[in-house]
C-alpha atoms as a PDB file:
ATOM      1  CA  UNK A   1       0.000   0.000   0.000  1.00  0.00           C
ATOM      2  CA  UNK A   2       2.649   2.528   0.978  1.00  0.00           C
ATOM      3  CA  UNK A   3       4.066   1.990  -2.401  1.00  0.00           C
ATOM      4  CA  UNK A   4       0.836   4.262  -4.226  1.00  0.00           C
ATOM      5  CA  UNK A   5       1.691   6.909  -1.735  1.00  0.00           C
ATOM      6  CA  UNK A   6       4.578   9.386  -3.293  1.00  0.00           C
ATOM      7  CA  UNK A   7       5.398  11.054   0.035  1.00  0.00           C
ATOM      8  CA  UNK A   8       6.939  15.021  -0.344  1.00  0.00           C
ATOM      9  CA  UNK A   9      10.006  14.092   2.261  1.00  0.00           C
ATOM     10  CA  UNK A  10      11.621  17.361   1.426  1.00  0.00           C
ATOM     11  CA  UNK A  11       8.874  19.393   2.247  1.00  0.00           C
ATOM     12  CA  UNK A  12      10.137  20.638   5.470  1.00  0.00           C
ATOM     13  CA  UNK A  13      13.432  21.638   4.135  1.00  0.00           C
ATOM     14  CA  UNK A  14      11.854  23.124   1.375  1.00  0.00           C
ATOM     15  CA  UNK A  15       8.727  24.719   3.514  1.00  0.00           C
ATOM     16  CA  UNK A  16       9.629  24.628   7.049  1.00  0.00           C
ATOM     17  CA  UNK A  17       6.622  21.829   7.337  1.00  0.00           C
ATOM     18  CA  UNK A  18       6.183  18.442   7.246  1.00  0.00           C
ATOM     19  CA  UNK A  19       3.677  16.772   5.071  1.00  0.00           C
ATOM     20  CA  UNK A  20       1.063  15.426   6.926  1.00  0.00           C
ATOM     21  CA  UNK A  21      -1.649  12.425   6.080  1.00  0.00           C
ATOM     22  CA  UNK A  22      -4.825  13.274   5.763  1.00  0.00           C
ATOM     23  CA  UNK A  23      -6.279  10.258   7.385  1.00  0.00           C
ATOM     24  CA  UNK A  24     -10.157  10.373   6.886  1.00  0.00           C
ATOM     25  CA  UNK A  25     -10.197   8.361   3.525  1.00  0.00           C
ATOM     26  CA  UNK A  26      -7.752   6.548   3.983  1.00  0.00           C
ATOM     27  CA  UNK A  27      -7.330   2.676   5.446  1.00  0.00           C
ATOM     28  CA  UNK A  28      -5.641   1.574   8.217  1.00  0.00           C
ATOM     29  CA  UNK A  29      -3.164   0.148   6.239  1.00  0.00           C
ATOM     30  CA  UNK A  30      -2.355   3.304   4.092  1.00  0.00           C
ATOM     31  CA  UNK A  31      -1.599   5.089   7.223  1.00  0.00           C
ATOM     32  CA  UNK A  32       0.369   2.535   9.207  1.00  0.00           C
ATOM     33  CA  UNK A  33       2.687   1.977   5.986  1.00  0.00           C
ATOM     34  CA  UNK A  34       2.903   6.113   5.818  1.00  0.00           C
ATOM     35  CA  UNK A  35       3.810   6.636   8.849  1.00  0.00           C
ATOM     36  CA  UNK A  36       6.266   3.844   9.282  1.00  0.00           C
ATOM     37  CA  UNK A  37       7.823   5.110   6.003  1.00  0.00           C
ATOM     38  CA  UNK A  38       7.873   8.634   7.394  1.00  0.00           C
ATOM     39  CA  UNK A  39      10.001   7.909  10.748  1.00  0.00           C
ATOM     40  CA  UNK A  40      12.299   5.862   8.995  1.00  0.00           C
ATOM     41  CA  UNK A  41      13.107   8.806   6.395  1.00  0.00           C
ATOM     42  CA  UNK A  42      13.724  10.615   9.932  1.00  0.00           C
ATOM     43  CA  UNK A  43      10.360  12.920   8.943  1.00  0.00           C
ATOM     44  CA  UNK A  44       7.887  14.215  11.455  1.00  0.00           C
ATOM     45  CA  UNK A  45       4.968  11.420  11.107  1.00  0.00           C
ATOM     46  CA  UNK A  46       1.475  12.890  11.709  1.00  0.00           C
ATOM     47  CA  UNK A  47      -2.048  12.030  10.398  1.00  0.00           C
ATOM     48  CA  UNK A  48      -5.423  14.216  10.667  1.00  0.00           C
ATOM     49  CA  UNK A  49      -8.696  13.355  11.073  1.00  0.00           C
ATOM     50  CA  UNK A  50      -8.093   9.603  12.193  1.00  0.00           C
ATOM     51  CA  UNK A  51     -10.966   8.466  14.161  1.00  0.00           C
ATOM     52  CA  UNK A  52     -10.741   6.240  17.358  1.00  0.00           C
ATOM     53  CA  UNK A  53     -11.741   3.039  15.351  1.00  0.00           C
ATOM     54  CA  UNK A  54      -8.891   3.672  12.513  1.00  0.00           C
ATOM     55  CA  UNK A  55      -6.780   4.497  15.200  1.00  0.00           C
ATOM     56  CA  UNK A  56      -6.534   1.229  17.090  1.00  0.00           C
ATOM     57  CA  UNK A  57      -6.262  -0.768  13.566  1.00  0.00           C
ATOM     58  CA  UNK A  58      -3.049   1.327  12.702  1.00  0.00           C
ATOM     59  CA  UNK A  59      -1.939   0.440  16.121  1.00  0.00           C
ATOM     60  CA  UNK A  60      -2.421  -2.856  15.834  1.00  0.00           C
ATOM     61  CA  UNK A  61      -0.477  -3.008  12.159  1.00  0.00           C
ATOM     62  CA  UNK A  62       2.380  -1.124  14.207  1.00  0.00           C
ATOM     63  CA  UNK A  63       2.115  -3.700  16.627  1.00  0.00           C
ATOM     64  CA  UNK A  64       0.795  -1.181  19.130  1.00  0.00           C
ATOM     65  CA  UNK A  65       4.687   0.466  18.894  1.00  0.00           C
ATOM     66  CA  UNK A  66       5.211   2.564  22.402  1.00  0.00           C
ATOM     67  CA  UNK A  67       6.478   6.004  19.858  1.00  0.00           C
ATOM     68  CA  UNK A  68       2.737   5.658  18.256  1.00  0.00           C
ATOM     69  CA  UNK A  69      -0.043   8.073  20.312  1.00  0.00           C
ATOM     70  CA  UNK A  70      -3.158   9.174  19.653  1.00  0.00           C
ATOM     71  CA  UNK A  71      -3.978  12.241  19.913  1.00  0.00           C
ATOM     72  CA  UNK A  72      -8.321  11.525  20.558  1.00  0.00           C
ATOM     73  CA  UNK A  73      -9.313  15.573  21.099  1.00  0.00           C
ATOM     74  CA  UNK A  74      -7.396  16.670  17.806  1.00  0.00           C
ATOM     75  CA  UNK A  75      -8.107  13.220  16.297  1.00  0.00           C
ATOM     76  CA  UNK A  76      -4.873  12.760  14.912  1.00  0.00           C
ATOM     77  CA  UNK A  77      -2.210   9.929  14.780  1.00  0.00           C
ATOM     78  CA  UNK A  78       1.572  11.016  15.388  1.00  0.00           C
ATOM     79  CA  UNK A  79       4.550   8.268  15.573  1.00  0.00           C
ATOM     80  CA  UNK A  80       8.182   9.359  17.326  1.00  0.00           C
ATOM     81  CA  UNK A  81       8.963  12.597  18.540  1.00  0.00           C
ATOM     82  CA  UNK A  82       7.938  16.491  17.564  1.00  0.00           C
ATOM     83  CA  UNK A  83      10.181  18.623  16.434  1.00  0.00           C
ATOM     84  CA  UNK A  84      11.934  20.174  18.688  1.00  0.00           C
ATOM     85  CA  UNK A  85      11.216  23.517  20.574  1.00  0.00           C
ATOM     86  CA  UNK A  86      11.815  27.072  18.423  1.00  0.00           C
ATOM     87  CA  UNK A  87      10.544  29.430  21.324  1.00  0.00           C
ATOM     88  CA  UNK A  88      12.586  32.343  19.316  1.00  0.00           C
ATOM     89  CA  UNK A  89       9.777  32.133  16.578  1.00  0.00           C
ATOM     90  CA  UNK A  90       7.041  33.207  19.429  1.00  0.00           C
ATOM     91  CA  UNK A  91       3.463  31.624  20.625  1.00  0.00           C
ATOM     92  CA  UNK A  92       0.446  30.796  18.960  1.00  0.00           C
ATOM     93  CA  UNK A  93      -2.327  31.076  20.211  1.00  0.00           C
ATOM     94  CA  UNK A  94      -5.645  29.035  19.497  1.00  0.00           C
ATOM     95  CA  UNK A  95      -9.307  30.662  20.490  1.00  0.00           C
ATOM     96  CA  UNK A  96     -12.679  29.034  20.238  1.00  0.00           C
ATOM     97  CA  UNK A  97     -15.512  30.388  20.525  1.00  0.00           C
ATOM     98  CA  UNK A  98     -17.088  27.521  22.112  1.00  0.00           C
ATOM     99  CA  UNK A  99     -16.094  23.994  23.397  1.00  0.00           C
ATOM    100  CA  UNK A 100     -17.834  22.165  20.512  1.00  0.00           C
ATOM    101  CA  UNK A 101     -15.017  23.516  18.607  1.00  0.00           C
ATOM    102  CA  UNK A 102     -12.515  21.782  20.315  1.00  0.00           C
ATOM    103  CA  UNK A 103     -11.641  19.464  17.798  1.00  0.00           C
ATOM    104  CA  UNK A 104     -10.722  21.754  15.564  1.00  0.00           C
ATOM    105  CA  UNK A 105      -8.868  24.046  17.820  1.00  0.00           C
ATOM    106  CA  UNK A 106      -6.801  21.152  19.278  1.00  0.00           C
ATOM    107  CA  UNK A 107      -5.868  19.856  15.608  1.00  0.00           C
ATOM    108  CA  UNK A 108      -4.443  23.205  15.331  1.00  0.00           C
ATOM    109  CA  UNK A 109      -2.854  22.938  18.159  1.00  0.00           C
ATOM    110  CA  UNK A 110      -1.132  19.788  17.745  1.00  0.00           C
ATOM    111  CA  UNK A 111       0.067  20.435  14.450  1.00  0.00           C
ATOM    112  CA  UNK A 112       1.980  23.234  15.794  1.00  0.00           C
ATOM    113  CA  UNK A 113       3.530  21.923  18.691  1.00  0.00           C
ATOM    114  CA  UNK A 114       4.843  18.835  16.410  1.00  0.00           C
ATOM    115  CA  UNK A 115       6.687  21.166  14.446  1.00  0.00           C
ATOM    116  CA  UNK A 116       8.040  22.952  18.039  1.00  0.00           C
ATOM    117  CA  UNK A 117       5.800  25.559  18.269  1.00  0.00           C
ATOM    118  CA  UNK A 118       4.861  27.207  21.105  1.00  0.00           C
ATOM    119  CA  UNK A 119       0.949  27.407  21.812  1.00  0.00           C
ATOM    120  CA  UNK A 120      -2.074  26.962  23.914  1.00  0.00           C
ATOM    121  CA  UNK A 121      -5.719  27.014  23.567  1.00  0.00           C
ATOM    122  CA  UNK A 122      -7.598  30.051  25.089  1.00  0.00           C
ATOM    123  CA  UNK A 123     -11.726  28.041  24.863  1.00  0.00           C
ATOM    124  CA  UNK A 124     -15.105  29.119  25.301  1.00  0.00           C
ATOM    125  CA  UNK A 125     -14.562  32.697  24.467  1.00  0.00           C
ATOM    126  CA  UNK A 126     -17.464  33.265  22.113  1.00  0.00           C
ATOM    127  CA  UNK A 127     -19.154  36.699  21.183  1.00  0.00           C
ATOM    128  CA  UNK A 128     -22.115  35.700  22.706  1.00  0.00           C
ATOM    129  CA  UNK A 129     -20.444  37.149  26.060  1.00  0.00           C
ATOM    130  CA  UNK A 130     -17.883  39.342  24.623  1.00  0.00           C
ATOM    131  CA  UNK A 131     -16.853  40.228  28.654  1.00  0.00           C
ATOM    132  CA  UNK A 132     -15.346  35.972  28.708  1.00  0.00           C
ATOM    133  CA  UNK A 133     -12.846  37.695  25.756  1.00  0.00           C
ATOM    134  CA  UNK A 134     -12.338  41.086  26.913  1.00  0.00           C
ATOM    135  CA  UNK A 135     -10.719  39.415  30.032  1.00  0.00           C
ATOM    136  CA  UNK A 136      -8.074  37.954  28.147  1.00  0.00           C
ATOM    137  CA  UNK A 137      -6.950  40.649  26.006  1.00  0.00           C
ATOM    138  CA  UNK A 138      -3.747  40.806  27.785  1.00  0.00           C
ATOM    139  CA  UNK A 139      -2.812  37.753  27.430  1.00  0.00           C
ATOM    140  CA  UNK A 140      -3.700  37.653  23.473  1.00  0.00           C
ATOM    141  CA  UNK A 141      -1.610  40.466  23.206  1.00  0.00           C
ATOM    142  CA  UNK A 142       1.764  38.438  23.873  1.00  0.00           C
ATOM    143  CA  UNK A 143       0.784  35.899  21.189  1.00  0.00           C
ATOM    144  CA  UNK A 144       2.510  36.658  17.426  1.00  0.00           C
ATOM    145  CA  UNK A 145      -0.173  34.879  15.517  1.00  0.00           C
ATOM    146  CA  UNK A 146      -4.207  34.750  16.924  1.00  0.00           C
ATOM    147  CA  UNK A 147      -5.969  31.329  15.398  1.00  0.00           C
ATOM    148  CA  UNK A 148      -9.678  31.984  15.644  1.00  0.00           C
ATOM    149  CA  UNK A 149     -12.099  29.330  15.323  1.00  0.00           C
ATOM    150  CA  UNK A 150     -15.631  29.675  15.530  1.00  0.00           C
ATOM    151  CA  UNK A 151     -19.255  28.466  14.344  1.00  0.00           C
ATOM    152  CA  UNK A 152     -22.741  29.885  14.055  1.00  0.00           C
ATOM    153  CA  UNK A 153     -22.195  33.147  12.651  1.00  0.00           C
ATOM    154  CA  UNK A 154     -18.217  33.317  13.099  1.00  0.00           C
ATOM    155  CA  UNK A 155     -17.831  36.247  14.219  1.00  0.00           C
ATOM    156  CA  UNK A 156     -14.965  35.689  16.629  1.00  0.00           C
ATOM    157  CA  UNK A 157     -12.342  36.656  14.354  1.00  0.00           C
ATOM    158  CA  UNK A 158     -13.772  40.012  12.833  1.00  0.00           C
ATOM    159  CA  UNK A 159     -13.696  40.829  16.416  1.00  0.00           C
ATOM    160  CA  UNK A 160      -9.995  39.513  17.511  1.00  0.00           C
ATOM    161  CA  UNK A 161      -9.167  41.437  13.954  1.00  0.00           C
ATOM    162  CA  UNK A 162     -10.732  44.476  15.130  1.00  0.00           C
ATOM    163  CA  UNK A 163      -9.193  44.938  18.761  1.00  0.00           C
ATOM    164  CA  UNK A 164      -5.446  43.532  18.468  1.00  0.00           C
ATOM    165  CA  UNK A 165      -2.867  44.189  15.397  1.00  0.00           C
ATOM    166  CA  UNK A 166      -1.661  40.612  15.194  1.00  0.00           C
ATOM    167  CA  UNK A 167      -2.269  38.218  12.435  1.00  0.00           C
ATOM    168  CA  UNK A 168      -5.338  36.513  12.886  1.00  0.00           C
ATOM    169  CA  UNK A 169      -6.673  33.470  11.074  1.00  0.00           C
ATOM    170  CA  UNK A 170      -9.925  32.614  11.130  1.00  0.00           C
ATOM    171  CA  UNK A 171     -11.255  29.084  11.113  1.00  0.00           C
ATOM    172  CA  UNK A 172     -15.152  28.396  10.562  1.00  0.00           C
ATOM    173  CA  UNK A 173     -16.401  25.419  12.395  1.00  0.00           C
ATOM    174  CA  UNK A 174     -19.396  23.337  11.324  1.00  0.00           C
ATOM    175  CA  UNK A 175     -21.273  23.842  14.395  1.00  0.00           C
ATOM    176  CA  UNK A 176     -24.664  25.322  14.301  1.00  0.00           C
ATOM    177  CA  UNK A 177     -27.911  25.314  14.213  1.00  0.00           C
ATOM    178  CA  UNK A 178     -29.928  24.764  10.225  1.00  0.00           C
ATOM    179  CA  UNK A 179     -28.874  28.152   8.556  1.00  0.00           C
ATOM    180  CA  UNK A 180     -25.440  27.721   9.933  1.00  0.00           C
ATOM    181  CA  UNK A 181     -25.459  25.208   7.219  1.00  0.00           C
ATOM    182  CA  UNK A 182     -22.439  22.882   8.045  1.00  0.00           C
ATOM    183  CA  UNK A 183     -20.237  25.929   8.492  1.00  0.00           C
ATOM    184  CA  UNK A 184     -21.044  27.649   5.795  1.00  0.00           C
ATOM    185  CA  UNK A 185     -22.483  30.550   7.485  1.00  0.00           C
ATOM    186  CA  UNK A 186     -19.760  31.268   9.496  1.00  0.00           C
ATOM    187  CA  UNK A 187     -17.354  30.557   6.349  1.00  0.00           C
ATOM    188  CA  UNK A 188     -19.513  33.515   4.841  1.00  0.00           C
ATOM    189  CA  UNK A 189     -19.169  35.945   7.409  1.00  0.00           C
ATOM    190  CA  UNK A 190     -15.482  35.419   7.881  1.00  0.00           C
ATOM    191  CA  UNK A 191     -14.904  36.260   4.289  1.00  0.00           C
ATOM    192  CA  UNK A 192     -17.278  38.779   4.189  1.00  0.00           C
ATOM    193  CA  UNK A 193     -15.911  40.530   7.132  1.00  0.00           C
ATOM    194  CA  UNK A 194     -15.135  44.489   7.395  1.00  0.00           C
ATOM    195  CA  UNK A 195     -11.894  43.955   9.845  1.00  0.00           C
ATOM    196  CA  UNK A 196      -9.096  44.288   7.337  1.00  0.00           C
ATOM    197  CA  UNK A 197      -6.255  41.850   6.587  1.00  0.00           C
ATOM    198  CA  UNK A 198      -8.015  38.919   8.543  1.00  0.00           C
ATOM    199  CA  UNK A 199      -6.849  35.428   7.065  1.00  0.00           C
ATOM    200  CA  UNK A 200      -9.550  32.770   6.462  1.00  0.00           C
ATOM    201  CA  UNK A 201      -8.821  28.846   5.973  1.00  0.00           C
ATOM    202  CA  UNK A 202     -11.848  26.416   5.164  1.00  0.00           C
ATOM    203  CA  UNK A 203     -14.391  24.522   6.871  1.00  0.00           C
ATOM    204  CA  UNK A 204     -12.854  22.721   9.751  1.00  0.00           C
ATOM    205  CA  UNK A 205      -9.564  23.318   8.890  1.00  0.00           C
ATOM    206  CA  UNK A 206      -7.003  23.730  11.698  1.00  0.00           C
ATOM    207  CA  UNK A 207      -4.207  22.090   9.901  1.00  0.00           C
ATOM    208  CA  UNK A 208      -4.151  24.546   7.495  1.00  0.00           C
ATOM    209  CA  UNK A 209      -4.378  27.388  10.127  1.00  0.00           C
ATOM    210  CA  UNK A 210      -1.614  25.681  11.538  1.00  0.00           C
ATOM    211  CA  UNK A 211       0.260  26.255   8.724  1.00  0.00           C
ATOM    212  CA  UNK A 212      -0.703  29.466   7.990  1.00  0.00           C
ATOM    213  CA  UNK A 213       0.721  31.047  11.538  1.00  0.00           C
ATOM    214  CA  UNK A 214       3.861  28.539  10.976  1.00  0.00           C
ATOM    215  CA  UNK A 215       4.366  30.360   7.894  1.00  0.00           C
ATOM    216  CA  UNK A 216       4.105  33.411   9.835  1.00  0.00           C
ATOM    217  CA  UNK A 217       6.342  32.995  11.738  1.00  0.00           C
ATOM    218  CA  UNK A 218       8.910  31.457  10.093  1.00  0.00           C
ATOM    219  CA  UNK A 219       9.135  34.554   7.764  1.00  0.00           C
ATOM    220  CA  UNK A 220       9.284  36.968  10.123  1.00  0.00           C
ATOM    221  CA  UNK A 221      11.303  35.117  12.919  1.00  0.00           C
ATOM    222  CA  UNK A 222      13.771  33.663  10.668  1.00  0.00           C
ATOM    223  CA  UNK A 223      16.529  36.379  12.115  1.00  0.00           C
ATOM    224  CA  UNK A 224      15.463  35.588  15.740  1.00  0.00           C
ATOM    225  CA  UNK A 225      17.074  31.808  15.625  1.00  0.00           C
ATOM    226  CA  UNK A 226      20.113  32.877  14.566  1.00  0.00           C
END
């Protein structure tokens, strides 16, 4: 299986990130053989959207190796060690507007931290009681990059965008009610917001805003590591 799989192993020297597997359609098998192939080309190994069933069949073909964890709020697969710590390039940090977004938020989360990024999740800070954000301020303002990600409406990161001159990077989350229609309401209103220079990824996608910030911060913070 591994063999249909032509894995980018120079992305992170190309990029500054690894490739990751996107797990959700693939088998067991596919994964297992990906990320064995990854950690023996000495390549950070990490897969998205793995459910807990998937999970324990790849660990099982890995004959449940010790190095192999899942990661069951981000829902993601990683096997050996993260990169290590870069706390020259800054923190991240990773707002929800509510707990259902977790998921999300923590894929985001991990994603960053595996390629040694500092970060941490600031939850259940929707606009629905803008006070719960306003007391944080402070400590958003240390963060270099703001990762917003939010359902319903999504208006969490036209407000981050609006009070702080970070980056911010919105993520709409398919959490809702009807009209929020899978997310794309708040994918509308993120777009179509009036803060300028806020970033927006798609639907659900923290790995991407992961990437985004890395980006970030690898173009501005290049200087700082050296």
């Amino acid at each position: 299986m591994s063999e249909q799989a032509r894995l980018d192993l120079q992305r992170r020297q190309r990029l500054g990130m690894a490739e990751a597997i996107w797990g959700e359609h693939k088998t067991a098998e596919q994964i297992a053989a990906i990320l064995q192939r990854q950690q023996d080309s000495g390549e950070l190994a990490l897969a998205t959207r793995v459910d807990p069933a998937k999970a324990e069949a790849v660990a099982a073909l890995l004959a449940h190796d010790p190095q192999l964890q899942f990661h069951s709020d981000a829902r993601c697969l990683s096997l050996g060690a993260a990169a290590a710590g870069r706390p020259a390039l800054g923190e991240v940090l990773i707002l929800s507007g509510g707990t259902s977004d977790l998921p999300v938020a923590a894929e985001a989360q991990l994603a960053l931290q595996w390629h040694g990024i500092s970060c941490a999740l600031v939850l259940d800070v929707g606009v629905a009681g803008l006070h719960r954000l306003l007391d944080q301020l402070e400590r958003l303002r240390q963060a270099r990059v703001l990762i917003a990600c939010a359902g319903m409406e999504g208006a969490l990161p036209t407000v981050l965008a609006g009070l702080l001159p970070q980056p911010v990077i919105g993520v709409p989350v398919s959490v809702g009610y009807g009209v929020s229609a899978g997310g794309q309401a708040a994918l509308h209103g993120m777009l179509a917001s009036c803060a300028p220079g806020l970033s927006v990824v798609n639907i659900d996608n923290g790995y991407g805003a992961a990437m985004a910030a890395l980006r970030i911060l690898l173009s501005s913070g290049a200087a700082a590591e050296h």
